[in-house]
PDB file of N, CA and C in Angstrom:
ATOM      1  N   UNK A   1      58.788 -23.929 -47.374  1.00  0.00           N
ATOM      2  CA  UNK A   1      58.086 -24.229 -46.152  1.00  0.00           C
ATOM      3  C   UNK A   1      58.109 -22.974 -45.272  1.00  0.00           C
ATOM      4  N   UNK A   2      57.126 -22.491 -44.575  1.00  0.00           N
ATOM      5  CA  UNK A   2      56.559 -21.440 -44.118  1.00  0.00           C
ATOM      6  C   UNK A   2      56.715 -21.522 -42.476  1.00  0.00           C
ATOM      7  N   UNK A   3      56.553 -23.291 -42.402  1.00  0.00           N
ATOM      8  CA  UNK A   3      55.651 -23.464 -40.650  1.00  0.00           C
ATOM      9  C   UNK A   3      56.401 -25.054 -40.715  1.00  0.00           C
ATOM     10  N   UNK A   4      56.792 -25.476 -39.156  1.00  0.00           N
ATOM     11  CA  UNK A   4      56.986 -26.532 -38.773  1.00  0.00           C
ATOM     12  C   UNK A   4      57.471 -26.893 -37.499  1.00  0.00           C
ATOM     13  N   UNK A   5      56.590 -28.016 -37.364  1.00  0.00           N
ATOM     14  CA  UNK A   5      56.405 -28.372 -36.039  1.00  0.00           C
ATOM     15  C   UNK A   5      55.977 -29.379 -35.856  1.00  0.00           C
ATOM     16  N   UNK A   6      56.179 -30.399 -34.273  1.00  0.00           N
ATOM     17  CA  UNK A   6      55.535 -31.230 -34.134  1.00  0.00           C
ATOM     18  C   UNK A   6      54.558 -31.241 -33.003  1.00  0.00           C
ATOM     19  N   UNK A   7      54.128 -29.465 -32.608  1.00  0.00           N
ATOM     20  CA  UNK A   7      53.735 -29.337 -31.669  1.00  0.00           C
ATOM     21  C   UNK A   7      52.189 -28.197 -31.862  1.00  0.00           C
ATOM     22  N   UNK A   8      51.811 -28.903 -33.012  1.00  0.00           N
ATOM     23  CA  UNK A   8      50.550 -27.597 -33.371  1.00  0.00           C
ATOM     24  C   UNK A   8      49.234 -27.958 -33.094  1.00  0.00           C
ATOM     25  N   UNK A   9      48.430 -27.455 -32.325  1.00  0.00           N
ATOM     26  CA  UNK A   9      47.143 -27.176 -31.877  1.00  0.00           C
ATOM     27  C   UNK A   9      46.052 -26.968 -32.531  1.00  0.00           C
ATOM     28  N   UNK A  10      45.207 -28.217 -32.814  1.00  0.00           N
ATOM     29  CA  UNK A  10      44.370 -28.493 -34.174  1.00  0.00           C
ATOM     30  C   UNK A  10      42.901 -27.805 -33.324  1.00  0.00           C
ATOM     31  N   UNK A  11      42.613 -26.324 -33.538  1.00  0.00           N
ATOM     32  CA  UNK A  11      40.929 -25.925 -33.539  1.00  0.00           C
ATOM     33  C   UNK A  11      40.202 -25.850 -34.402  1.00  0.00           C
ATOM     34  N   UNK A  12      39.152 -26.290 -34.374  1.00  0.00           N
ATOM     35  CA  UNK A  12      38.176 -26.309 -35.730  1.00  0.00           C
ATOM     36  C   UNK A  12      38.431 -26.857 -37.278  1.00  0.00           C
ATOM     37  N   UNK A  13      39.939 -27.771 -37.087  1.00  0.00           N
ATOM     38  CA  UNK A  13      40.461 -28.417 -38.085  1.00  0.00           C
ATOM     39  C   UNK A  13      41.467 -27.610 -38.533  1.00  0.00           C
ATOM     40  N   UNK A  14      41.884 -26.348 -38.039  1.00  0.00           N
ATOM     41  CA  UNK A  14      43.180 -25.685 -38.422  1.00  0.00           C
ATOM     42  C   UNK A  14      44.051 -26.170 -37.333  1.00  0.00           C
ATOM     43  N   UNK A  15      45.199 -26.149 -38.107  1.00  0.00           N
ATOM     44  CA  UNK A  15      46.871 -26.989 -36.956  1.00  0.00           C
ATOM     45  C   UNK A  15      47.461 -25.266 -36.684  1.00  0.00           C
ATOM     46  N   UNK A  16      47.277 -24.956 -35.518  1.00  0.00           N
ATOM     47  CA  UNK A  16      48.338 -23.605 -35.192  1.00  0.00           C
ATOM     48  C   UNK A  16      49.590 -23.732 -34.843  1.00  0.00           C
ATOM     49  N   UNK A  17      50.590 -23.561 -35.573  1.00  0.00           N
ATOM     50  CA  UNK A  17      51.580 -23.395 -35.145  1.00  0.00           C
ATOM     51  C   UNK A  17      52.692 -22.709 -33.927  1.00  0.00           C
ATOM     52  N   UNK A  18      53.068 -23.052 -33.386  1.00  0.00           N
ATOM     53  CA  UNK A  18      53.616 -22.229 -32.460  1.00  0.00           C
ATOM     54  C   UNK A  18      54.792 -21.353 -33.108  1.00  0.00           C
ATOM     55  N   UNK A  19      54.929 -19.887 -32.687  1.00  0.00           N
ATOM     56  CA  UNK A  19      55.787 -19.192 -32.884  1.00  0.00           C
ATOM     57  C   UNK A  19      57.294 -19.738 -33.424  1.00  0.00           C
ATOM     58  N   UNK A  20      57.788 -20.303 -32.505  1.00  0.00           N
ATOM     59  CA  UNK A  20      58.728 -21.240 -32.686  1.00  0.00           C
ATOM     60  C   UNK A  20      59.176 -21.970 -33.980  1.00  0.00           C
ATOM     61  N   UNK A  21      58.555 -22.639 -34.565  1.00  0.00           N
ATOM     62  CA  UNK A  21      58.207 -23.150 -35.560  1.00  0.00           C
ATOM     63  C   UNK A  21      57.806 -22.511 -36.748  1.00  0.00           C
ATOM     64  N   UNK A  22      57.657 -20.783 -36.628  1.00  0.00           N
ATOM     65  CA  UNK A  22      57.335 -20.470 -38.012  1.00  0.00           C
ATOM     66  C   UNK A  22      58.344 -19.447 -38.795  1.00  0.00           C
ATOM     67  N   UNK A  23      58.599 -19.523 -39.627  1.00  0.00           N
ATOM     68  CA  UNK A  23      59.456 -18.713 -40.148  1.00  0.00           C
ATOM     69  C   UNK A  23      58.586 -17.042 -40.562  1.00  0.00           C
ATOM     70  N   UNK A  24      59.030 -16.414 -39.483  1.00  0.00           N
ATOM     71  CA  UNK A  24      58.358 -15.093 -39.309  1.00  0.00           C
ATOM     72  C   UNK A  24      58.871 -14.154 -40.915  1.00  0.00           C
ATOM     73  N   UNK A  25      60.038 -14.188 -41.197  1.00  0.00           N
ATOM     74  CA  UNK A  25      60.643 -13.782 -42.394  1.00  0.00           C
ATOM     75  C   UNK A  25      59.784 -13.976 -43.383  1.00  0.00           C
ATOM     76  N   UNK A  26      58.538 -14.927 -43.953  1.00  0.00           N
ATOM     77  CA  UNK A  26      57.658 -15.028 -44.777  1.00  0.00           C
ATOM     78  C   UNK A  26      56.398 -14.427 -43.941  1.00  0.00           C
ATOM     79  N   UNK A  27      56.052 -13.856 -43.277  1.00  0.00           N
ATOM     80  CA  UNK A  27      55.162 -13.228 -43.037  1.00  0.00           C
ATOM     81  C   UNK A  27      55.195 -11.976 -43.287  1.00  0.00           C
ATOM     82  N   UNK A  28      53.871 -11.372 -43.519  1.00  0.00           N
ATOM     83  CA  UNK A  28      53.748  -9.516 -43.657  1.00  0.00           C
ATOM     84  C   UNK A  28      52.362  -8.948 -43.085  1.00  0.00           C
ATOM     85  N   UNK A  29      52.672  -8.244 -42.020  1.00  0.00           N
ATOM     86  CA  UNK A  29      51.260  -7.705 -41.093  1.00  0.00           C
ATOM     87  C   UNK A  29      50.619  -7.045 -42.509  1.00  0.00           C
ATOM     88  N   UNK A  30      48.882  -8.139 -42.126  1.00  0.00           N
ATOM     89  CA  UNK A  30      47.843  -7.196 -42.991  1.00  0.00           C
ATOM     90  C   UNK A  30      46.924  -6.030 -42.018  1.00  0.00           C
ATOM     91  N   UNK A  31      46.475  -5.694 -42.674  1.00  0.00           N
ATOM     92  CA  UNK A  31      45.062  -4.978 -41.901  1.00  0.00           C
ATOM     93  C   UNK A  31      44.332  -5.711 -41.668  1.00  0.00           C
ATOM     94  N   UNK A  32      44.311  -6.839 -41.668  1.00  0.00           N
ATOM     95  CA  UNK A  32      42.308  -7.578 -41.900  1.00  0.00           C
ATOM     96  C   UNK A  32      42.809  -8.000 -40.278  1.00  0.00           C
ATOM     97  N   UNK A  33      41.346  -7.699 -40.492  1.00  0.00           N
ATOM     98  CA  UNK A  33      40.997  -8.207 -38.475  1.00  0.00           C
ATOM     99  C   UNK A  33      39.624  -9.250 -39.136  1.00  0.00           C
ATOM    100  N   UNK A  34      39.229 -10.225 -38.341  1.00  0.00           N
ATOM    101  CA  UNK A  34      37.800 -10.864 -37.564  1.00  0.00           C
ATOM    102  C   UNK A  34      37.672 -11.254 -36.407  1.00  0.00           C
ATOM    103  N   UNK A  35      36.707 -11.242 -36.332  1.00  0.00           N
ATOM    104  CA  UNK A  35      35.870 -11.917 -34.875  1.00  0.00           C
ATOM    105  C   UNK A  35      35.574 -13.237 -35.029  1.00  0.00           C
ATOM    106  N   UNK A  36      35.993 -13.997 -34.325  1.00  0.00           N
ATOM    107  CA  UNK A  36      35.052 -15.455 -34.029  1.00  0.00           C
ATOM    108  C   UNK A  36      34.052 -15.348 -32.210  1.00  0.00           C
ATOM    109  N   UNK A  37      33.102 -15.767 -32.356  1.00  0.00           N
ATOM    110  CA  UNK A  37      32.500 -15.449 -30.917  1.00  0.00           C
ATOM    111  C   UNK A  37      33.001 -16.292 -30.223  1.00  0.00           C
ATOM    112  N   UNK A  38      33.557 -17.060 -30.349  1.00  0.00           N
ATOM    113  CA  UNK A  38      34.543 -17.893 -29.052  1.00  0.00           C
ATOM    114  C   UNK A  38      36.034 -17.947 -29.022  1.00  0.00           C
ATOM    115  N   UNK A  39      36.451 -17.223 -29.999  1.00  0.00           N
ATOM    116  CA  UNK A  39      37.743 -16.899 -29.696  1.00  0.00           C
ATOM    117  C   UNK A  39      38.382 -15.844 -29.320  1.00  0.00           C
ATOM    118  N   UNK A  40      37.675 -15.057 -30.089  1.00  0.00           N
ATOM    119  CA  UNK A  40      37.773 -13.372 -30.541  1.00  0.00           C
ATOM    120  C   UNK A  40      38.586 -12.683 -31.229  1.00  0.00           C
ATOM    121  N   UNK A  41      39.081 -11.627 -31.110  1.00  0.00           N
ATOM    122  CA  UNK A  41      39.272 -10.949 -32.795  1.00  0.00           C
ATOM    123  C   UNK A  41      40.829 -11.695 -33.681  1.00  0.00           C
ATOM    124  N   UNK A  42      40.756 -11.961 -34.396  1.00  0.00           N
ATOM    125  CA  UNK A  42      42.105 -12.100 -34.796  1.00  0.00           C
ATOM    126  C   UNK A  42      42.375 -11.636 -36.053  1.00  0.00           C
ATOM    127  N   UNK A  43      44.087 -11.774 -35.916  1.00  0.00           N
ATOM    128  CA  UNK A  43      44.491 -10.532 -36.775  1.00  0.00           C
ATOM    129  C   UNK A  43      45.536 -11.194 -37.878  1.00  0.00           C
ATOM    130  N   UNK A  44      45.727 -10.499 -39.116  1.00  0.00           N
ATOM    131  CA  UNK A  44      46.336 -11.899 -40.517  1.00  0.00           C
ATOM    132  C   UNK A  44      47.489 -11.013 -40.989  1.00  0.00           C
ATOM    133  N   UNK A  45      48.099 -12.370 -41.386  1.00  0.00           N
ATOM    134  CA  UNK A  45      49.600 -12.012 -42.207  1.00  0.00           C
ATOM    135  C   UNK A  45      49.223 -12.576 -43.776  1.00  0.00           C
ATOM    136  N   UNK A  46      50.102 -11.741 -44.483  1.00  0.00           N
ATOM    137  CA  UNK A  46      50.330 -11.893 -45.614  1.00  0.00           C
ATOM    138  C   UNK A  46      51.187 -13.196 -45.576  1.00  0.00           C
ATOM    139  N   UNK A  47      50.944 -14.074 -46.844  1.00  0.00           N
ATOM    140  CA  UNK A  47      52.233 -15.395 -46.576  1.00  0.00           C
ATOM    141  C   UNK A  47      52.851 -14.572 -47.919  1.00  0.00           C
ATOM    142  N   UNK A  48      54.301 -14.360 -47.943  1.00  0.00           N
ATOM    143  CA  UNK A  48      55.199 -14.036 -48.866  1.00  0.00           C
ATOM    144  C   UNK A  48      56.625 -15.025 -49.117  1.00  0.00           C
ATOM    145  N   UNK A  49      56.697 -15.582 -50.359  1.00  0.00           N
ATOM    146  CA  UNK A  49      57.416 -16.116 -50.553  1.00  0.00           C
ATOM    147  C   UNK A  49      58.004 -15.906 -51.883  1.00  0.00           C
ATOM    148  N   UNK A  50      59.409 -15.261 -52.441  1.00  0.00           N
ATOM    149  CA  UNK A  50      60.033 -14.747 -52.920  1.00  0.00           C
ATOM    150  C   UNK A  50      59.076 -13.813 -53.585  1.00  0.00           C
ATOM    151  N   UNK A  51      58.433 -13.668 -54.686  1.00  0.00           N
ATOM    152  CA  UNK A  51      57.772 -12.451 -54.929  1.00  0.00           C
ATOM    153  C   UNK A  51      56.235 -13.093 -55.167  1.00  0.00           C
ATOM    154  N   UNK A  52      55.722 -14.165 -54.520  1.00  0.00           N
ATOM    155  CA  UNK A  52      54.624 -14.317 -54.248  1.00  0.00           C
ATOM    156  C   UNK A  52      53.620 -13.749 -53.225  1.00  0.00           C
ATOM    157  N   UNK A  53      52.807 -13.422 -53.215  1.00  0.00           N
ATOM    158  CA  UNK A  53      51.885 -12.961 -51.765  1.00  0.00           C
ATOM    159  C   UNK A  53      50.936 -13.643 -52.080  1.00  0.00           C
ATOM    160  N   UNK A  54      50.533 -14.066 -50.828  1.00  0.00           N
ATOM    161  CA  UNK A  54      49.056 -14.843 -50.234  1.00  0.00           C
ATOM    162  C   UNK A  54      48.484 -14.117 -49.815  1.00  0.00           C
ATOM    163  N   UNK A  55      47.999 -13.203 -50.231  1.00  0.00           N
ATOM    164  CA  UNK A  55      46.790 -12.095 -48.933  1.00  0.00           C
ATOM    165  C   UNK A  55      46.224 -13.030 -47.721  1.00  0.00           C
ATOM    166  N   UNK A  56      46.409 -12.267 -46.368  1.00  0.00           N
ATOM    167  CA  UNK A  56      46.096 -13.539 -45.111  1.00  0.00           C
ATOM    168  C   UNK A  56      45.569 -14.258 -45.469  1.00  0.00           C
ATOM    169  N   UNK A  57      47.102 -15.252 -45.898  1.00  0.00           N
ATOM    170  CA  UNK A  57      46.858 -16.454 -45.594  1.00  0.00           C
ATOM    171  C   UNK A  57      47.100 -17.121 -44.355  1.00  0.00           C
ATOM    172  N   UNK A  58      47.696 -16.391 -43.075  1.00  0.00           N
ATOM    173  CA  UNK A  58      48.203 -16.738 -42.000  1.00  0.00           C
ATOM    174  C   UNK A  58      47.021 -16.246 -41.013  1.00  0.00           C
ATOM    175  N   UNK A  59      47.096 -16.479 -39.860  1.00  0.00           N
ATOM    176  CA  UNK A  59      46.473 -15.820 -38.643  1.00  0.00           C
ATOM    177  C   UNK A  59      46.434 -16.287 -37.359  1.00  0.00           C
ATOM    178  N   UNK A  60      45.948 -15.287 -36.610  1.00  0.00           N
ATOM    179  CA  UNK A  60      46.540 -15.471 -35.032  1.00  0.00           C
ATOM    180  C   UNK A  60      45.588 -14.906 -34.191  1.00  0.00           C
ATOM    181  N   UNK A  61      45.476 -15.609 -32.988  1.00  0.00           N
ATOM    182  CA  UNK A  61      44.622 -14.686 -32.136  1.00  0.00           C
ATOM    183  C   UNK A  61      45.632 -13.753 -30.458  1.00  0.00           C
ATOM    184  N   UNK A  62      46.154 -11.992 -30.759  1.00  0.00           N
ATOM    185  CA  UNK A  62      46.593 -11.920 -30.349  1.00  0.00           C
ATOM    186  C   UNK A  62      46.569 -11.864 -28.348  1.00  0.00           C
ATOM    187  N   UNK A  63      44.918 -12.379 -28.431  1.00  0.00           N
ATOM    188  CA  UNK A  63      44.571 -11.897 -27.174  1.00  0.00           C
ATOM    189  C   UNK A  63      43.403 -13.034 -27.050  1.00  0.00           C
ATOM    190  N   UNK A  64      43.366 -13.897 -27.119  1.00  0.00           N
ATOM    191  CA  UNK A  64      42.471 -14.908 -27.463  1.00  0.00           C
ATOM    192  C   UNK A  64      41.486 -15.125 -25.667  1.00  0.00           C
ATOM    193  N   UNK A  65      40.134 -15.433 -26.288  1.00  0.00           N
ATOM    194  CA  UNK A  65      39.407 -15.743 -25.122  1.00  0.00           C
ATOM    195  C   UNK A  65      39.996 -16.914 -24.376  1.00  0.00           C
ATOM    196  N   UNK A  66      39.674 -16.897 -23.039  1.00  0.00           N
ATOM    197  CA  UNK A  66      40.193 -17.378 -22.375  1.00  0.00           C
ATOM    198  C   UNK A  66      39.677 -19.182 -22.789  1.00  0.00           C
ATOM    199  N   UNK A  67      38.589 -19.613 -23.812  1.00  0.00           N
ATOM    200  CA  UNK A  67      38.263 -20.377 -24.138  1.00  0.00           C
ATOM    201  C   UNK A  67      39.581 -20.688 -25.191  1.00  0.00           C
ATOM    202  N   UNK A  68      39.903 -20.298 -25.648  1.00  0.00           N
ATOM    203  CA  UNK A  68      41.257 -20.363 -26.917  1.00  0.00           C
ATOM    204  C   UNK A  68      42.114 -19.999 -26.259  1.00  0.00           C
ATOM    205  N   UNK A  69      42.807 -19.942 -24.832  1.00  0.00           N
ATOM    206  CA  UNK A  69      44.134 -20.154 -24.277  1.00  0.00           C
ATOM    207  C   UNK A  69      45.255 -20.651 -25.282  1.00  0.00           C
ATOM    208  N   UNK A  70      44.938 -21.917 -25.786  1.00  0.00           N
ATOM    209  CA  UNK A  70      46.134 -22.464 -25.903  1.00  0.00           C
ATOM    210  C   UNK A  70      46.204 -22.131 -27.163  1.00  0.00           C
ATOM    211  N   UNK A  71      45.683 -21.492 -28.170  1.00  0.00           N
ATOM    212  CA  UNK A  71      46.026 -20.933 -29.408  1.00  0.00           C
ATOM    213  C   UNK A  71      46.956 -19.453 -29.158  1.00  0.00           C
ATOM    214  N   UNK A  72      46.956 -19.263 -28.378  1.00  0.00           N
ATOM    215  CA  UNK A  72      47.851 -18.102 -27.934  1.00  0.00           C
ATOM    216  C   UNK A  72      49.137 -17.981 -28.451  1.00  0.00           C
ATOM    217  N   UNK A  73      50.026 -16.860 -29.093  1.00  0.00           N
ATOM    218  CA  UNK A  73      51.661 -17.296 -29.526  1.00  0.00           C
ATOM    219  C   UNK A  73      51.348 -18.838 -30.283  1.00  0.00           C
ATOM    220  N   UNK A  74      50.190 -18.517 -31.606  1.00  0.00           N
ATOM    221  CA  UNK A  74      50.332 -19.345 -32.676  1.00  0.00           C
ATOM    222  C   UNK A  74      49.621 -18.939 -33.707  1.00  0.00           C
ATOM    223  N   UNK A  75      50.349 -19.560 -34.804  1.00  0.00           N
ATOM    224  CA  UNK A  75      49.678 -19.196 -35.904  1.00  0.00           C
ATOM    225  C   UNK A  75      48.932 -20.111 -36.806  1.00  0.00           C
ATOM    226  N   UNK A  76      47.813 -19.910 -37.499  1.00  0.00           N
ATOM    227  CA  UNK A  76      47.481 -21.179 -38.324  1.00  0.00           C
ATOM    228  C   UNK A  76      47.482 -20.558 -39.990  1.00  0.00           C
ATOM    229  N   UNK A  77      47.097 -21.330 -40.948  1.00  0.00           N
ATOM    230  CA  UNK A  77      47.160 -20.965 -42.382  1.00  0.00           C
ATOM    231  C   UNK A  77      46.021 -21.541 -43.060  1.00  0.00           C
ATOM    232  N   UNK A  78      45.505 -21.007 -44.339  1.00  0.00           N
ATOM    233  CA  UNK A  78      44.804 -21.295 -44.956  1.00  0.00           C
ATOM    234  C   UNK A  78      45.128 -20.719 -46.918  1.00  0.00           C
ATOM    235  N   UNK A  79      43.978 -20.440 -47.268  1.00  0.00           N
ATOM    236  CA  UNK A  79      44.023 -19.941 -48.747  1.00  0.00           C
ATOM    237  C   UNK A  79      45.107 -20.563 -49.909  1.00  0.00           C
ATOM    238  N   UNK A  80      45.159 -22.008 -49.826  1.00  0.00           N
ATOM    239  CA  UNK A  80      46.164 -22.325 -50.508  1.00  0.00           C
ATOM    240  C   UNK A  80      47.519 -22.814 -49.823  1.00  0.00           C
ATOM    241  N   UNK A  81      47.544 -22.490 -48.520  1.00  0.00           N
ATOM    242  CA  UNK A  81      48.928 -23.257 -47.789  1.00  0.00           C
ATOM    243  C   UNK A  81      48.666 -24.501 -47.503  1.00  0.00           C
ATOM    244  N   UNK A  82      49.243 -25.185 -48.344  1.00  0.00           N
ATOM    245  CA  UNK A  82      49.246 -26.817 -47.729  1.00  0.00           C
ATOM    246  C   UNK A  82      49.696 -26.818 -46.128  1.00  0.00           C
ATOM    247  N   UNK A  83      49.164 -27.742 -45.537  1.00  0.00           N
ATOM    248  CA  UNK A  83      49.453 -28.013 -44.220  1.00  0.00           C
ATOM    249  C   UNK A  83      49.526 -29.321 -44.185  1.00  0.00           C
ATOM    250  N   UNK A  84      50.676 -30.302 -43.781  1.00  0.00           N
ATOM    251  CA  UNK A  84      50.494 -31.541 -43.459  1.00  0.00           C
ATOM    252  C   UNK A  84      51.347 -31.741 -42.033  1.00  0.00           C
ATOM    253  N   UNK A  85      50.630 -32.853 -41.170  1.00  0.00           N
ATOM    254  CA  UNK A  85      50.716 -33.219 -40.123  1.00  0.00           C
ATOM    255  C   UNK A  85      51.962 -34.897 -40.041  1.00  0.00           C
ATOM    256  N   UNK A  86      52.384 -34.794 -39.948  1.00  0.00           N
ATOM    257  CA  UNK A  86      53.686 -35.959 -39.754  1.00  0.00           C
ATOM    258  C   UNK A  86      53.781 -36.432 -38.363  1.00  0.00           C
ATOM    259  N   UNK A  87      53.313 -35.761 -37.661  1.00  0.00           N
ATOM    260  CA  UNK A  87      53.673 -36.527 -36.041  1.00  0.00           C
ATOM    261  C   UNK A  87      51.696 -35.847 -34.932  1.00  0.00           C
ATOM    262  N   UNK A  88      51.470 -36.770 -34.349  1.00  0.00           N
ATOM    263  CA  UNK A  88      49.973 -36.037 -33.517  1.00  0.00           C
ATOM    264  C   UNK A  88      50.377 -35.216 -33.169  1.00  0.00           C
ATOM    265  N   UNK A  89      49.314 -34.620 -33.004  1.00  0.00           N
ATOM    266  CA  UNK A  89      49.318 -33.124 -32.397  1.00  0.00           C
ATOM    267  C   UNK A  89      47.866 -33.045 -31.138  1.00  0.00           C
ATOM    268  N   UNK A  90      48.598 -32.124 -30.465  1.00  0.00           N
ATOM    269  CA  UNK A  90      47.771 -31.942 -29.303  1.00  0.00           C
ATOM    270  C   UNK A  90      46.170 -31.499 -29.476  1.00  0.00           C
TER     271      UNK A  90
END
């Protein structure tokens, strides 16, 4: 397990995790940047788990439009990371 929480912030159907909740130790800064036009640029981690890599499978928006406030200091996942939800989320 990578991420957990009962406090993650579902946009566009991704659950972001809060900092708090993620085990930073499986992450690895990539290069890849994108743009979303309402969020704006965000930037991806590698998910690493013992000698596996996920090429960003993680990501974050470090400066997020003021429309994506509350994704701020979180992360969400994709490419193969299961994500399941056990308690609502905001």
């Amino acid at each position: 397990m990578v991420a957990e929480s009962t406090d993650t912030v579902v946009v566009d159907g991704n659950h972001y995790f809060p900092l708090a909740g993620v085990r930073m130790e499986n992450l690895r800064a990539s290069t890849s940047h994108t743009t979303c036009y309402w969020k704006g640029e965000a930037s991806y981690y590698d998910v690493v788990v013992g000698d596996r890599v996920n090429k960003d499978a993680a990501w974050y928006y470090p400066d997020p439009s003021p429309a994506a406030a509350r994704i701020k200091d979180r992360v969400a996942f994709w490419h193969g990371v299961k994500v399941e939800s056990a308690e609502p989320t905001a």
